[in-house]
Protein backbone atom coordinates (compact mmCIF):
# COMPACT_ATOMS: atom_id res chain seq x y z
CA UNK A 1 16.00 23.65 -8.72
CA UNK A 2 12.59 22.25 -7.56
CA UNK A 3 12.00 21.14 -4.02
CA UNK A 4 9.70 17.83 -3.95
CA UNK A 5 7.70 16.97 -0.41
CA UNK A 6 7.94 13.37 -0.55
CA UNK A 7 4.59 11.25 1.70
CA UNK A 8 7.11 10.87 4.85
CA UNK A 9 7.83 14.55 4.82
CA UNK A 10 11.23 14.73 3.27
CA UNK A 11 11.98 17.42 0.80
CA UNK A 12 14.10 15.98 -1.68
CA UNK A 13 15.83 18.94 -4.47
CA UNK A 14 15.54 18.08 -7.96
CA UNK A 15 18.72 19.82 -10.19
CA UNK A 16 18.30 21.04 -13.41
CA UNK A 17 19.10 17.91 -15.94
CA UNK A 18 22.58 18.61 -17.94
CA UNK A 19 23.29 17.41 -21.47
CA UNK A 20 25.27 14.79 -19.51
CA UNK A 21 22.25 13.26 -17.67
CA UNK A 22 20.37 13.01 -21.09
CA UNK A 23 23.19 11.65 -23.22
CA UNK A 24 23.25 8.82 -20.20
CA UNK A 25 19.98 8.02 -19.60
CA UNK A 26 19.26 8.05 -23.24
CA UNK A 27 21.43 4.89 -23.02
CA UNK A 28 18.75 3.15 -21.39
CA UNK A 29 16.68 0.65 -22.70
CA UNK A 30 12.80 1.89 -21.15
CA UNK A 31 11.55 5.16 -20.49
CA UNK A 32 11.14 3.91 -16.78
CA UNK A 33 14.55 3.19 -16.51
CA UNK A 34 14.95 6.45 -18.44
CA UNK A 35 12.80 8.49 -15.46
CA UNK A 36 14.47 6.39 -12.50
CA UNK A 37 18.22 7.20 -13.74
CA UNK A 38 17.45 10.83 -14.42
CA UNK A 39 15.38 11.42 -10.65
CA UNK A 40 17.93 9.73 -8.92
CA UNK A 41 20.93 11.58 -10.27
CA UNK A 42 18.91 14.83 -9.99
CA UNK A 43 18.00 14.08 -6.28
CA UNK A 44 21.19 12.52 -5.38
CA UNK A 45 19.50 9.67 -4.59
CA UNK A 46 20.57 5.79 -5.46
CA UNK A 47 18.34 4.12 -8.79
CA UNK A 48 17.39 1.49 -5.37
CA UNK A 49 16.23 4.32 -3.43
CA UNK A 50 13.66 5.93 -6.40
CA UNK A 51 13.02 2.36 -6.90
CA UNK A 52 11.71 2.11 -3.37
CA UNK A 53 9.31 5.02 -3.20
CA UNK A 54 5.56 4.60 -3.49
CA UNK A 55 3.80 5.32 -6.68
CA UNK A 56 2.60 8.77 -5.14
CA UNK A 57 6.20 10.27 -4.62
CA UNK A 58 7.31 8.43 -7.87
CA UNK A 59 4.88 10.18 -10.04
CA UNK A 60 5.00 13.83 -8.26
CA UNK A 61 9.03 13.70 -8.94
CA UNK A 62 8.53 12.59 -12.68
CA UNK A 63 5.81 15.54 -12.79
CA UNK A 64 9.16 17.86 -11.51
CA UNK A 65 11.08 16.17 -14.42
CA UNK A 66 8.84 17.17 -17.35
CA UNK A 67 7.96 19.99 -15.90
């Protein structure tokens, strides 16, 4: 698990991905909508709510994805 301090101050904890997250979110059709389904489900956050975040907290929780 990685803990992510989002701009606002909330700590959101990113899960490690299963073989069930990638088998879904290799359904997708872009690897944006690839990052977005696999953040939110390992945040338990909604797709809306990634969707909502500024580009800052958007690209430090795909750096705690591929990383």
């Amino acid at each position: 698990m990685k803990e992510i301090r989002l701009e606002n101050g909330e700590v959101l904890v990113m899960s490690e991905p299963t073989v069930r997250v990638l088998k879904n979110a290799d359904k997708k059709d872009s690897d944006m909508e690839k990052a977005i389904y696999m953040i939110a489900t390992l945040t338990n956050k909604t797709e809306n709510e990634i969707e909502e975040l500024g580009l800052k907290d958007f690209m430090a929780l795909q750096k705690a994805l591929s990383g």
